[in-house]
Protein backbone atom coordinates (compact mmCIF):
# COMPACT_ATOMS: atom_id res chain seq x y z
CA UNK A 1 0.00 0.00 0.00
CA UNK A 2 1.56 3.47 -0.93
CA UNK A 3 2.28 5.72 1.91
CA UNK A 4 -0.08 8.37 2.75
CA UNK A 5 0.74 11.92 4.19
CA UNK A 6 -0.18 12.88 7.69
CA UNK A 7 -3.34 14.41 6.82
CA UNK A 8 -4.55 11.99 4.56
CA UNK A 9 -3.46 8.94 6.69
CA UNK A 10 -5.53 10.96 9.60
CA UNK A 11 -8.65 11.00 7.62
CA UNK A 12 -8.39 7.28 6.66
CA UNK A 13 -8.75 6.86 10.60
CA UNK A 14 -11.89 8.83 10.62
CA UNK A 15 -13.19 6.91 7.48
CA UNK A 16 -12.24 4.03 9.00
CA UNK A 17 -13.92 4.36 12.61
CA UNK A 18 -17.41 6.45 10.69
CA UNK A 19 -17.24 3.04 8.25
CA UNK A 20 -17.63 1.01 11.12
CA UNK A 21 -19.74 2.64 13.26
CA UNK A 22 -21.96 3.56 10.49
CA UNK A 23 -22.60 -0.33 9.70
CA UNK A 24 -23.24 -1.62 13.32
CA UNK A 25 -20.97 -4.87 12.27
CA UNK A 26 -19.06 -5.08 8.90
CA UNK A 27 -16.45 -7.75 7.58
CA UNK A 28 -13.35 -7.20 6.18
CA UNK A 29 -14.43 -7.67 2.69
CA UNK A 30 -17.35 -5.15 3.29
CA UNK A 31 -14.53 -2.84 4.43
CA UNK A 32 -12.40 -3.24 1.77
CA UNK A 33 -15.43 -2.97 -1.38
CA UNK A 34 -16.08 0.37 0.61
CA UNK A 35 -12.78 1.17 0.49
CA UNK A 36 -12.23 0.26 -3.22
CA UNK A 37 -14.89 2.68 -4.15
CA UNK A 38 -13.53 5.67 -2.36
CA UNK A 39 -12.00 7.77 -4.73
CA UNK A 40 -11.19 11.05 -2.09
CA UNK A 41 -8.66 8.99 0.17
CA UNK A 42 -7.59 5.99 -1.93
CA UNK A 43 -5.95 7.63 -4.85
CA UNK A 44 -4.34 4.48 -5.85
CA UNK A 45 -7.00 2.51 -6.75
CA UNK A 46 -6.12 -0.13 -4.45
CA UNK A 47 -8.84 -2.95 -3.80
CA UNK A 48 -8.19 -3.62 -0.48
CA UNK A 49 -6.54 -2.30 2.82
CA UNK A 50 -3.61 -4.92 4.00
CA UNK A 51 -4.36 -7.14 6.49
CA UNK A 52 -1.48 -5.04 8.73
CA UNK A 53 -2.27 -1.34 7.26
CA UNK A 54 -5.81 -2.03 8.43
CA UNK A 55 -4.25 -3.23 12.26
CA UNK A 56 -2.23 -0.34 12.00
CA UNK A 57 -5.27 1.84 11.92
CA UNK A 58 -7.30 0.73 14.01
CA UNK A 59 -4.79 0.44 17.09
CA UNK A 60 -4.15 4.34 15.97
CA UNK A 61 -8.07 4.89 16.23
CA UNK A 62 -8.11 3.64 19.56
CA UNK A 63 -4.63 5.56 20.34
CA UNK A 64 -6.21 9.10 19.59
CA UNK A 65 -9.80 8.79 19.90
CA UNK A 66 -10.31 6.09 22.16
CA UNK A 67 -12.78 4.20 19.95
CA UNK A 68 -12.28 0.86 20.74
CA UNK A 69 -12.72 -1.42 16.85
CA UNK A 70 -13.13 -5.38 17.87
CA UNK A 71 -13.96 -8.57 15.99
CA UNK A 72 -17.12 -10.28 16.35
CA UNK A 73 -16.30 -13.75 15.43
CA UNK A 74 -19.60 -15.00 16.12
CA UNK A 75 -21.14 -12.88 13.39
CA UNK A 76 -18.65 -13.88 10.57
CA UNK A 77 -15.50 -12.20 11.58
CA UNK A 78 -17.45 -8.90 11.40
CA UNK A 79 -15.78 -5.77 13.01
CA UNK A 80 -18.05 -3.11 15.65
CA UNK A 81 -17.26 -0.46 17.50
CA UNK A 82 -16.73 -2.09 20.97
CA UNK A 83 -17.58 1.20 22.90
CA UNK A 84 -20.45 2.81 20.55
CA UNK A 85 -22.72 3.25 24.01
CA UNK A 86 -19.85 6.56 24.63
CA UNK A 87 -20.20 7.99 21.30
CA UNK A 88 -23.74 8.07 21.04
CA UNK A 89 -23.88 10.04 24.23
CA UNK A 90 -22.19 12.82 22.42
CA UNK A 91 -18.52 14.85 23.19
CA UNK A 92 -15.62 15.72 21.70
CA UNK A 93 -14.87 12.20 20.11
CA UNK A 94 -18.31 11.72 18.46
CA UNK A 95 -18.17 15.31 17.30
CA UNK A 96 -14.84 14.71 15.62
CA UNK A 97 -15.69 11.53 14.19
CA UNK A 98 -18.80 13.31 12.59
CA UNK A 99 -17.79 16.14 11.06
CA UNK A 100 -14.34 14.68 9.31
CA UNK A 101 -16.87 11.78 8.48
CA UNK A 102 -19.38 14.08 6.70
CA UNK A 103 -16.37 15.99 5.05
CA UNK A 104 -14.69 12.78 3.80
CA UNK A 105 -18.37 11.74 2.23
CA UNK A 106 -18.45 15.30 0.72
CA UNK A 107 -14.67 14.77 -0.96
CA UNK A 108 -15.86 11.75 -2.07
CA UNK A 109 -19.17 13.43 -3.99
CA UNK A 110 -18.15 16.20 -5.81
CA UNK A 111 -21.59 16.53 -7.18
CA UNK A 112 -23.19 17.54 -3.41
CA UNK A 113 -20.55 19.90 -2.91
CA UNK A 114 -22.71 22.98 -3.96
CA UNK A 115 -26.02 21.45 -1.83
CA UNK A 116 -24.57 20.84 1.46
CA UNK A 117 -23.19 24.09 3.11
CA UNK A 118 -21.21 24.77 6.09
CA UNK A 119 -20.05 27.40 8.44
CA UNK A 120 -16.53 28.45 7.59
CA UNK A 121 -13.73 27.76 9.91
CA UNK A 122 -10.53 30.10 9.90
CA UNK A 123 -7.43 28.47 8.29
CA UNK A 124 -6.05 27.72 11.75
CA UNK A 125 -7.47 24.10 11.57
CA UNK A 126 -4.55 22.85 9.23
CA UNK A 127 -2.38 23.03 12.56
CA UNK A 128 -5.08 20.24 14.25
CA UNK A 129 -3.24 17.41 12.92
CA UNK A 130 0.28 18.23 13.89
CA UNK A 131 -1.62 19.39 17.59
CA UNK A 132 -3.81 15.53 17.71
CA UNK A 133 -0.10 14.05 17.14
CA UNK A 134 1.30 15.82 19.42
CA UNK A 135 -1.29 14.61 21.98
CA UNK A 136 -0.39 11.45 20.68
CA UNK A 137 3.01 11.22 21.69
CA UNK A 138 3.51 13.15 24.69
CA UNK A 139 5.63 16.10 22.71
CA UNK A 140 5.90 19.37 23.69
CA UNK A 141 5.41 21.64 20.74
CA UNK A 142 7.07 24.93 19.58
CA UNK A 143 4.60 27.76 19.11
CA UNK A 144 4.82 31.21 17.63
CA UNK A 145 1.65 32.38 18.43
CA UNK A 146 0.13 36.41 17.60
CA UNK A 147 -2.64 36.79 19.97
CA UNK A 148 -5.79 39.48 19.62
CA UNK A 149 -4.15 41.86 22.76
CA UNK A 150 -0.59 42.19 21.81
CA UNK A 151 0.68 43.88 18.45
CA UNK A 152 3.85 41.54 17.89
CA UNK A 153 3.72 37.45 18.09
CA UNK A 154 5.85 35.14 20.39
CA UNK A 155 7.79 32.27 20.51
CA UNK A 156 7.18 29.07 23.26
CA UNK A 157 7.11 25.75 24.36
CA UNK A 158 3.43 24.33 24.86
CA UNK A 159 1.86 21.34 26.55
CA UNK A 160 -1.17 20.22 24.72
CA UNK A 161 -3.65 19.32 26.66
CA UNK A 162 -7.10 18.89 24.36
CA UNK A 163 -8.70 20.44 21.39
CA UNK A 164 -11.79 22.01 21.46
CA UNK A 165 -14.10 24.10 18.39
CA UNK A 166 -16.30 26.35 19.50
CA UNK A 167 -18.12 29.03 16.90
CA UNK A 168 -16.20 28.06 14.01
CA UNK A 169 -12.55 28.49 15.61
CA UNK A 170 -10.53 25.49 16.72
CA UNK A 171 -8.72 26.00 19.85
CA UNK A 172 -6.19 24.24 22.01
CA UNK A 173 -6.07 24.40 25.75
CA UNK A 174 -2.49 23.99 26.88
CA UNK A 175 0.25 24.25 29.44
CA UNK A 176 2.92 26.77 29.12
CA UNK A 177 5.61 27.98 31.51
CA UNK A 178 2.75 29.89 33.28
CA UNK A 179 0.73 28.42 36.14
CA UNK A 180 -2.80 28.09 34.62
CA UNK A 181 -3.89 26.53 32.21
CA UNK A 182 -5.15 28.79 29.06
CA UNK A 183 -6.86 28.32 25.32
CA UNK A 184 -5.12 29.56 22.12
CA UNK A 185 -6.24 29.60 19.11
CA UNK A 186 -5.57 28.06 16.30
CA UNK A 187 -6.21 30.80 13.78
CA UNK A 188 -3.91 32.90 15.73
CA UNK A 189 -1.43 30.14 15.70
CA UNK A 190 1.76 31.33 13.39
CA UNK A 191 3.85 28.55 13.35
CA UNK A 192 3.98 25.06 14.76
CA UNK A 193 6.26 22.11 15.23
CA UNK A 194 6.68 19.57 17.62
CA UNK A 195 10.37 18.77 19.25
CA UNK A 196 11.79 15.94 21.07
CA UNK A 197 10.51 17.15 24.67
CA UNK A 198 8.06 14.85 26.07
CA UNK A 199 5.51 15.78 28.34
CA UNK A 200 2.87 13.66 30.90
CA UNK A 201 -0.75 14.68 30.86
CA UNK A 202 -2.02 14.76 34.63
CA UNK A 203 -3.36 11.42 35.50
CA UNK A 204 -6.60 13.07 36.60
CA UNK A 205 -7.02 15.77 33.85
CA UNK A 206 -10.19 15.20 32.28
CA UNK A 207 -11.10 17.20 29.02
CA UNK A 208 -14.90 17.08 28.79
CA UNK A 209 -15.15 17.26 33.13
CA UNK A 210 -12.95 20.37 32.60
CA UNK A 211 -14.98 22.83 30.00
CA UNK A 212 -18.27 21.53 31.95
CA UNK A 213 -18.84 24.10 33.38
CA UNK A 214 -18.45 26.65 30.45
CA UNK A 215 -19.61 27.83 27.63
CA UNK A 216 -17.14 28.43 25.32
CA UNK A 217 -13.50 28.76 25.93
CA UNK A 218 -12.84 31.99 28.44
CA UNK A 219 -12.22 31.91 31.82
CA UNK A 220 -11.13 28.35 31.82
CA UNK A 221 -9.86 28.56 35.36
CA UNK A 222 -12.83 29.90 37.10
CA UNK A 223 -15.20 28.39 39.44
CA UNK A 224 -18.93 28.31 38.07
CA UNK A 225 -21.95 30.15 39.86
CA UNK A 226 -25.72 29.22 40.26
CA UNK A 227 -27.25 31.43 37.41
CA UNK A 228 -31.49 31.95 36.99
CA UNK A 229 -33.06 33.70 34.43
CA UNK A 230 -36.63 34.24 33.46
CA UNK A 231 -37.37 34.64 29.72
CA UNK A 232 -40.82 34.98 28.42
CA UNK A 233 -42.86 32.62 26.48
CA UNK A 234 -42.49 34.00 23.04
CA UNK A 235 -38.50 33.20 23.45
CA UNK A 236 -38.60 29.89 25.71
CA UNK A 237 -39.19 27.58 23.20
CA UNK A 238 -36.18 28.56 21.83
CA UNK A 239 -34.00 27.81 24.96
CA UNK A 240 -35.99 25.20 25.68
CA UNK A 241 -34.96 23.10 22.38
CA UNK A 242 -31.47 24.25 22.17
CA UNK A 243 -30.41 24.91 25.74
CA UNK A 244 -27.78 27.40 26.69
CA UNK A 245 -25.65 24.98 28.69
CA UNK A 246 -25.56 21.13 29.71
CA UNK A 247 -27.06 22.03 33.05
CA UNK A 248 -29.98 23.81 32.44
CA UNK A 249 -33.39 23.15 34.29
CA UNK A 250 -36.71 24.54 33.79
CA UNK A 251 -37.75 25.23 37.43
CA UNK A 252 -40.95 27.53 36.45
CA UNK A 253 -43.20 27.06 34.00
CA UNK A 254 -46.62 29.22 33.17
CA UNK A 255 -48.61 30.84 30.66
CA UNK A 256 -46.88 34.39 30.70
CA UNK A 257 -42.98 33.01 31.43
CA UNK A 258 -40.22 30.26 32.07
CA UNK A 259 -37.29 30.36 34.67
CA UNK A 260 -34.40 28.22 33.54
CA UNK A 261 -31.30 27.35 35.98
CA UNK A 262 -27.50 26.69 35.71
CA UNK A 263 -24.78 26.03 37.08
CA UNK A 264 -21.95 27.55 34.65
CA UNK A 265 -18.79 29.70 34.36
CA UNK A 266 -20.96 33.93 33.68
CA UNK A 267 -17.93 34.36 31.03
CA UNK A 268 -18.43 36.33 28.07
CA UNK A 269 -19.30 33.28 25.85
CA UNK A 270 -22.66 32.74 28.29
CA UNK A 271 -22.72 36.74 28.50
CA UNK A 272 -23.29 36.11 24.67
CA UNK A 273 -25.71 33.99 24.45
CA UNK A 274 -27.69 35.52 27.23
CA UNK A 275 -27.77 39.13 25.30
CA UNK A 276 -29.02 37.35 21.84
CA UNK A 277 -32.31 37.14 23.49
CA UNK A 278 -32.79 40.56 24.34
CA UNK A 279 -35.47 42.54 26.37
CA UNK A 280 -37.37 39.03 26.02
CA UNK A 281 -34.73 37.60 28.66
CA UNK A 282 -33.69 38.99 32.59
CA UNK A 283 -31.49 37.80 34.64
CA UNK A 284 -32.52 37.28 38.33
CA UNK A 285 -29.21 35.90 39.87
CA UNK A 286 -26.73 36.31 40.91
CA UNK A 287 -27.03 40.18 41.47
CA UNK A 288 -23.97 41.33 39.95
CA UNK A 289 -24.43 39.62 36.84
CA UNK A 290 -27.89 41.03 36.23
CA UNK A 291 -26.09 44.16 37.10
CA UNK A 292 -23.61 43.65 34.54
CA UNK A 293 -26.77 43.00 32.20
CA UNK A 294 -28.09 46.33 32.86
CA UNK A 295 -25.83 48.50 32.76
CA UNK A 296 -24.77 47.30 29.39
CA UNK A 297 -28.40 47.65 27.83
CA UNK A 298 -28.00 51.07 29.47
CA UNK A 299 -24.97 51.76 27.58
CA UNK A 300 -26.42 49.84 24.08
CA UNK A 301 -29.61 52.78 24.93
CA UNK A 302 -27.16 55.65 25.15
CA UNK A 303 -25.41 54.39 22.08
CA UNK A 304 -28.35 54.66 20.42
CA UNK A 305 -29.69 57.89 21.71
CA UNK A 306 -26.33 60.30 20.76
């Protein structure tokens, strides 16, 4: 089998894993007619994937993504994605799996390209494979990176800890030489390359546990607050269907208004999406938050009223 570059050998995992996961069970020969016809990753027209290239894989898929691939001999030899229960509850792995998945499908039918559209994401996303390897293998990486606050870019060493997206920019929540922990991203990101400095991820770091409590990617460090807001009806069905954050309740319920509860990180990100709603949304606690609220309507009115 010829050799594939990084990034195409990464997407060959994710077709790989979405093939599998897609079918329920599949056999090799299943895998390999699939394969066979896919014209965006096998530009070789090879018929199958060797019986070792295909190990190779799927010990990689489990490596990065921690999708487990096993053989159900009792069904024909047929391969299944041993822990498909995780996925389908949702997170950073099943989100990953289904949007390279979707793209892979799209580079593979030219003909759809101009009925399925997307939300573009800033060119910083060609560093996410050299970031996932990285994560990989334990490297430290060398970063030049230009952020939004400072008018010249700098140079240092970086501890990748996870990946995250958030609306439509990839970022990367690392360890630097300062204390905390903080997010960069990756459109901001001016060079990148990994060096020969290992690194050990905290046994009890936990990526999904740690943005929990936000929304977003600011203010990764601090501690989350009880947050209740009352929104009227016309806007609650909104909310209601696409809640602002994991731990939302509806507490109140009535023919006028809803109150809604959380327990998440006030950061600008939730600031956001609490302001989208406008005079159809108040916030009731904590006080200095609807505060904050207030004064900036106050300042949006003045705006307005020069």
């Amino acid at each position: 089998m010829a050799k594939l570059n990084s990034a195409l050998l990464f997407r060959s995992y994710i077709w790989l894993a979405d093939t599998i996961y897609t079918a329920g069970h599949i056999t090799r020969k299943e895998i390999d007619e699939k394969w066979a016809r896919n014209t965006s990753l096998n530009h070789h027209n090879e018929s199958h994937i060797p019986e070792r290239t295909f190990h190779n894989w799927k010990n990689a898929i489990e490596d990065m993504f921690e999708i487990v691939i096993s053989c159900d001999r009792a069904r024909g030899r047929s391969y299944y994605i041993e822990n498909a229960d995780d996925m389908e509850r949702g997170g950073i792995r099943a989100w990953m799996l289904n949007t390279f998945a979707i793209n892979n499908l799209i580079n593979e039918s030219h003909h759809l390209k101009r009925q399925i559209l997307f939300e573009k994401i800033p060119s910083g996303q060609r560093f996410l494979t050299t970031i996932i390897e990285a994560m990989r293998d334990k490297v430290q990486l060398k970063m030049t990176y230009q952020s939004f606050n400072k008018d010249y870019p700098s140079t240092f060493m970086v501890r990748p800890y996870c990946v995250k997206v958030y609306r439509q920019r990839w970022y990367m929540l690392g360890q630097s030489d300062i204390p905390h922990l903080i997010t960069y991203s990756l459109d901001r990101i001016v060079a990148l390359e990994p060096t020969d400095k290992h690194y050990m991820l905290p046994a009890n770091f936990d990526a999904e546990a740690y943005f929990a409590p936000l929304v977003g990617v600011s203010n990764v460090n601090s501690k989350p607050d009880f947050v209740t807001i009352r929104v009227e009806n016309r806007q609650a069905n909104y909310i209601r269907t696409l809640p602002l954050h994991d731990s939302q309740r509806e507490t109140e319920r009535n023919e006028d208004y809803s109150i809604f509860k959380y327990f998440v990180v006030a950061n600008y990100e939730f600031e956001q999406e609490l302001r989208v709603h406008g005079a159809a949304l108040q916030v009731l606690e904590p006080q200095w938050l609807a505060d904050r609220m207030k004064e900036e309507s106050e300042q949006v009115t003045e705006l307005y009223n020069e």
